[in-house]
Protein backbone atom coordinates (compact mmCIF):
# COMPACT_ATOMS: atom_id res chain seq x y z
CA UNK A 1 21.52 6.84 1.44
CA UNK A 2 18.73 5.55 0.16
CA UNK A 3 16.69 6.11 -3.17
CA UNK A 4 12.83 5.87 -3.24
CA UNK A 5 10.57 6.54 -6.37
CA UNK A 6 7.17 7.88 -5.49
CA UNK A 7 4.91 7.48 -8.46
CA UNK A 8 1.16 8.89 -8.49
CA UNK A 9 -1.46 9.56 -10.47
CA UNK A 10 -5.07 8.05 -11.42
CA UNK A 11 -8.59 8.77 -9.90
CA UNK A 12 -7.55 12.00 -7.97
CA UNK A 13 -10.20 11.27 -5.34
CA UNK A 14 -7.55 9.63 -3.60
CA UNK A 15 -5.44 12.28 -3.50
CA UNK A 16 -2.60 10.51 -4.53
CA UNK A 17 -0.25 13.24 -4.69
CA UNK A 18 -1.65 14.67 -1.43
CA UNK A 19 -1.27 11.20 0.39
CA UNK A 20 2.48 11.23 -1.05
CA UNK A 21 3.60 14.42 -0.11
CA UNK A 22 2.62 13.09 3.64
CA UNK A 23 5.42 10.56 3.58
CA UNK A 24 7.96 12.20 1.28
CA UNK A 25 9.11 14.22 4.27
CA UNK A 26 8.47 11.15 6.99
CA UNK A 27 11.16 9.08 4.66
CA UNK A 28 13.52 12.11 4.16
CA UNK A 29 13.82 12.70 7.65
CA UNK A 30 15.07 9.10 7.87
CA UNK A 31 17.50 9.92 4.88
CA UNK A 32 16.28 8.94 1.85
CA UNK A 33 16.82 10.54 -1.30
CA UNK A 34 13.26 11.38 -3.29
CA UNK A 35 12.15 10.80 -6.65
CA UNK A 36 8.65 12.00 -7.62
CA UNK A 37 6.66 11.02 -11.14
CA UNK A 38 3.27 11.48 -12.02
CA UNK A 39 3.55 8.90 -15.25
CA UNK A 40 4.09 4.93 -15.06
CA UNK A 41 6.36 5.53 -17.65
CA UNK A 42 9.27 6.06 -14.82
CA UNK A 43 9.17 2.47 -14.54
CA UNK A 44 11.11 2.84 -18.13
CA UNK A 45 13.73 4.12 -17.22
CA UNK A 46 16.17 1.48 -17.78
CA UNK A 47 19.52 3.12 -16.08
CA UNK A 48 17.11 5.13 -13.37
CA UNK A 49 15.35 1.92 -11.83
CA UNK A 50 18.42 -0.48 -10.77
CA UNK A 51 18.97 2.57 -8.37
CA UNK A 52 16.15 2.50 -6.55
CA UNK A 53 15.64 0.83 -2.99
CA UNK A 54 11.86 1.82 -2.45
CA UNK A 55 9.25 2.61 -5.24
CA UNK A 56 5.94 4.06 -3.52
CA UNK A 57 2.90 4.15 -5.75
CA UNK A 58 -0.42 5.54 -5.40
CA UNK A 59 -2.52 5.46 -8.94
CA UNK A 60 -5.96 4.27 -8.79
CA UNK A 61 -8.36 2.57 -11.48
CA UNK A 62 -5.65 2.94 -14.35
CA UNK A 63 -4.13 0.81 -16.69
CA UNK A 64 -0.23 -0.26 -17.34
CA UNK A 65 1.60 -1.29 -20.11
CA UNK A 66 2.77 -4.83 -20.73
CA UNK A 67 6.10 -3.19 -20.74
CA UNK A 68 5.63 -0.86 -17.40
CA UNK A 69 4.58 -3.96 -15.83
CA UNK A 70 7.32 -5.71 -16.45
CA UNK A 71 9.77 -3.21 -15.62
CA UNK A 72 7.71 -2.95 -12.30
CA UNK A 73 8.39 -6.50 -11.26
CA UNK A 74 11.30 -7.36 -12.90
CA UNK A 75 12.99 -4.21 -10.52
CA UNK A 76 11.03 -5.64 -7.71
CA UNK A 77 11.95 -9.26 -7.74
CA UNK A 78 15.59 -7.73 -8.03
CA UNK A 79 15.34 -6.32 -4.93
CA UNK A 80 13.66 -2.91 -4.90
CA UNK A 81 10.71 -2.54 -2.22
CA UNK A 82 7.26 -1.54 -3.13
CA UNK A 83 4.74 -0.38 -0.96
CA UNK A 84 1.42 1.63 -0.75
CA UNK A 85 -1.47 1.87 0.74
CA UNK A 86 -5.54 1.26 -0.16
CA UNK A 87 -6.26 1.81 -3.97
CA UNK A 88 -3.24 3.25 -5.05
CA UNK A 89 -1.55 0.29 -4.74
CA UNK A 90 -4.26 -2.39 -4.58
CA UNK A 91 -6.61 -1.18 -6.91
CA UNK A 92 -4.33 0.17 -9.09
CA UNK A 93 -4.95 -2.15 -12.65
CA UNK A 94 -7.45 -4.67 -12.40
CA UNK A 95 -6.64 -6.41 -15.26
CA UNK A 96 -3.23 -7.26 -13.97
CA UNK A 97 -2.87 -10.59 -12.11
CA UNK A 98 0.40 -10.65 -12.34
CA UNK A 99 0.82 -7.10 -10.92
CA UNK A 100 -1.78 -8.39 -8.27
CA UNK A 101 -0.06 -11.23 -7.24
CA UNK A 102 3.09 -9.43 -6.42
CA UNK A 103 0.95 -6.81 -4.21
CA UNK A 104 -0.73 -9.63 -2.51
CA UNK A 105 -4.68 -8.50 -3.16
CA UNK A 106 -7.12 -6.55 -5.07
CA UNK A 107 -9.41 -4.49 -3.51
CA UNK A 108 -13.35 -5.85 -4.66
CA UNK A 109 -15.56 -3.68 -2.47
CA UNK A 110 -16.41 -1.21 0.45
CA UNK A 111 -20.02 -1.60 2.03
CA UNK A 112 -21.55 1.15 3.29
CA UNK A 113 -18.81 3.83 1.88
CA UNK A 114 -17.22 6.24 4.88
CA UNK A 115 -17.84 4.47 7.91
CA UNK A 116 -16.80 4.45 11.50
CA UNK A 117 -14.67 0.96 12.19
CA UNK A 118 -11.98 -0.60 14.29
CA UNK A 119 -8.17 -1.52 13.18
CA UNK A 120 -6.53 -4.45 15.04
CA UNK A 121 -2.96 -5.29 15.41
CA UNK A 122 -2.69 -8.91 15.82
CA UNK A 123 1.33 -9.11 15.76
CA UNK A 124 2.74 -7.00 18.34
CA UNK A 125 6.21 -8.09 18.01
CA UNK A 126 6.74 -7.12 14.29
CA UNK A 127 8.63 -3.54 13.82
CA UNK A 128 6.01 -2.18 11.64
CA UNK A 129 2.89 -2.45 14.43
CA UNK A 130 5.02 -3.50 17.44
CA UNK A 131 4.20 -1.10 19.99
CA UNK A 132 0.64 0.13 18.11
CA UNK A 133 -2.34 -0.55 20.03
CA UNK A 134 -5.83 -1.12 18.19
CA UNK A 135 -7.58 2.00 16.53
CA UNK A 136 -10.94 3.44 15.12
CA UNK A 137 -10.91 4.82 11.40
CA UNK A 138 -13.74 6.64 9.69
CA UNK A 139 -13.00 5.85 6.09
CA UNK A 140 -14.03 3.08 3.66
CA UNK A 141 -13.70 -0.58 5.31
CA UNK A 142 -11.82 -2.34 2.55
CA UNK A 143 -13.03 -5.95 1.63
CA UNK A 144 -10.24 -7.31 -0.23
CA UNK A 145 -9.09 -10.79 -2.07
CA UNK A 146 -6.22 -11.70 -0.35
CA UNK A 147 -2.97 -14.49 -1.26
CA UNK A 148 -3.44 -16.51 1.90
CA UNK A 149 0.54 -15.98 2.01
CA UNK A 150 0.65 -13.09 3.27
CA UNK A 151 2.11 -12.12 6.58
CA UNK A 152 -0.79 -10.32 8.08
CA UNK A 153 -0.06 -7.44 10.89
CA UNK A 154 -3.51 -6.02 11.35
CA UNK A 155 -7.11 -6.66 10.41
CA UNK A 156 -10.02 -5.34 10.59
CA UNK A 157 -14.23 -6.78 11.39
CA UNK A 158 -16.67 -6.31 9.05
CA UNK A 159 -20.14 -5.80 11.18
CA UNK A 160 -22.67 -6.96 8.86
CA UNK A 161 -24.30 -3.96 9.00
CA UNK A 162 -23.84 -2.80 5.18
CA UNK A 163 -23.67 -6.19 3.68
CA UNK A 164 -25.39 -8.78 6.48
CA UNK A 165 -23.53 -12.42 4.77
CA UNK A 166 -20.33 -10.85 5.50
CA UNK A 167 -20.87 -9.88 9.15
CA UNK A 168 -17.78 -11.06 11.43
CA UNK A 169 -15.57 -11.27 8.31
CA UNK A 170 -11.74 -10.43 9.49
CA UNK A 171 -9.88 -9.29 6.56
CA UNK A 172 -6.32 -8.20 6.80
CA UNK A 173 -5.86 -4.38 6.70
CA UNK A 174 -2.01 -4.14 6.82
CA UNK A 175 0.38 -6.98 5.43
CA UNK A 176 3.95 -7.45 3.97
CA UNK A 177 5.16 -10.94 1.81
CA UNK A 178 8.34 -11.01 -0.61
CA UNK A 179 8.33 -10.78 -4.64
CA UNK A 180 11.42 -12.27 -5.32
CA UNK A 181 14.67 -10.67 -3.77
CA UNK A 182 12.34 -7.91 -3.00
CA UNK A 183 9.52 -6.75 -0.23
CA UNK A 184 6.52 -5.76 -0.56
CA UNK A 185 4.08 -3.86 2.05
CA UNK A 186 0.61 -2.81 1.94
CA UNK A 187 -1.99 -1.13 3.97
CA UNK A 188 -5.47 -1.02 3.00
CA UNK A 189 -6.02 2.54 5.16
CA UNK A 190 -5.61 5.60 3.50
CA UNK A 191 -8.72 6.49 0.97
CA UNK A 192 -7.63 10.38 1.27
CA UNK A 193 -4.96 12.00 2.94
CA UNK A 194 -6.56 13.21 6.09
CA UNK A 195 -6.76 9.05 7.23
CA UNK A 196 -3.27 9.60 7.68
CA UNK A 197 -3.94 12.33 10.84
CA UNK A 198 -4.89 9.20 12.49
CA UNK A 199 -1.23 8.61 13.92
CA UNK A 200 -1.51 5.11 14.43
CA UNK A 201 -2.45 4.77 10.66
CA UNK A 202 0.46 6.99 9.36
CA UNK A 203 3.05 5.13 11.49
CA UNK A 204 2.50 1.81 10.34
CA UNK A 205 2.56 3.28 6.63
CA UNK A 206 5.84 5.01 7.80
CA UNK A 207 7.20 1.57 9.69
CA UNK A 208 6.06 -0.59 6.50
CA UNK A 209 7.79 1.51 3.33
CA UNK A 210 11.31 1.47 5.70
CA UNK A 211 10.85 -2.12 6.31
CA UNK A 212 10.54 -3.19 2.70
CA UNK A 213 13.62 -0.79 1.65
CA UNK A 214 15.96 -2.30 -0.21
C-alpha cells in the first residue's frame, strides 16, 4: 500500500486544503494510505518521512526553513515523489532555488488574471495525458520560468492580448523530471478547486501524483 503526505497551507485563496481534499479520495480509491498536515514542519519528522512514497503539497507565498528544506529534498532525492499543482507547489517559497530547482519552475506572472484559454497535450503516448485531448480553462494563464529539462506533456499559448511582447509564447502547463532517485510532477492548472471540475484537468493531476509514486 502506499503512503502519501498531503501538506497545505499558505495564501488560502488557493484553497489549498479544498484543492487537496479533491485528490485525497481520487488516490485512496487507488489504495493509498493518507497523511494530512497543515505545517511544513511534517517534513521533520525524521522516522515519519522514510515512509512515504508521495508527498503532495499545496502552500502558497510562504517561507521554509533551511532545515524543512532539506528534509524536503533530501526525502525526495531518496526516492519519495512530489507533486502539485499551480502555486502550491510552484510558487510556494521564492527565495528557494534550491527548492525551485527540484520542482522544475517558479511561477513569475499571470496577465490579465481569470481568463478564458486553451490546454494542449503535445505527448499523447505518456500515461499521464495519453488518451487526453486538448481543453479550454478559465483560470489564470500561468507564465512560468522553466529548467529546459523538463519533460513537458502539455502547454499552453499565451495570446498577447494582456501582455502584447509575449503573444504566441508556449509555456509548458504540465511536466514531470527526476530529483534524484525520486519524481517529481507538476501542473500549472489549478488556482482554486473548482479548475479541477474540468475533468481533463483533474485527470492529469490524478495520472501525474500516481506516476511519480514511489
Amino acid at each position: 500500500m502506499p503512503k502519501a503526505l498531503f501538506v497545505w497551507g499558505g495564501w488560502e485563496g488557493h484553497e489549498p486544503r479544498q484543492s487537496q481534499d479533491i485528490f485525497i479520495p481520487l488516490l485512496e480509491a487507488e489504495g493509498y494510505e493518507i497523511a494530512q498536515h497543515d505545517s511544513l514542519d511534517a517534513y521533520l519528522d525524521a522516522e515519519a518521512m522514510p515512509t512515504y512514497d508521495l508527498i503532495v503539497q499545496t502552500v502558497t507565498m510562504s517561507t521554509i526553513t533551511g532545515a524543512q528544506e532539506k528534509a524536503l529534498l533530501d526525502t525526495v532525492a531518496a526516492g519519495a515523489g512530489f507533486g502539485g499543482w499551480h502555486g502550491g507547489q510552484a510558487d510556494a517559497f521564492r527565495n528557494n532555488t534550491n527548492y525551485q530547482y527540484m520542482v522544475g519552475g517558479q511561477w513569475v506572472s499571470h496577465p490579465g488574471g481569470i481568463i478564458d484559454y486553451e490546454v494542449n497535450i503535445i505527448d499523447h503516448e505518456d500515461p499521464i495525458t495519453a488518451g487526453l485531448n486538448d481543453f479550454a480553462m478559465r483560470s489564470e494563464q500561468y507564465y512560468m520560468h522553466v529548467d529546459p529539462g523538463n519533460q513537458v506533456l502539455a502547454t499552453t499559448t499565451f495570446s498577447g492580448e494582456h501582455d502584447a511582447w509575449i503573444e504566441g509564447t508556449v509555456m509548458p502547463a504540465a511536466w514531470k523530471r527526476s530529483w534524484g532517485k525520486g519524481k517529481v510532477f507538476h501542473c500549472t492548472l489549478g488556482h482554486v478547486a473548482a479548475d479541477f471540475h474540468v475533468p481533463e484537468a483533474r485527470e492529469i493531476v490524478r495520472r501525474g501524483l500516481i506516476w511519480c509514486t514511489r
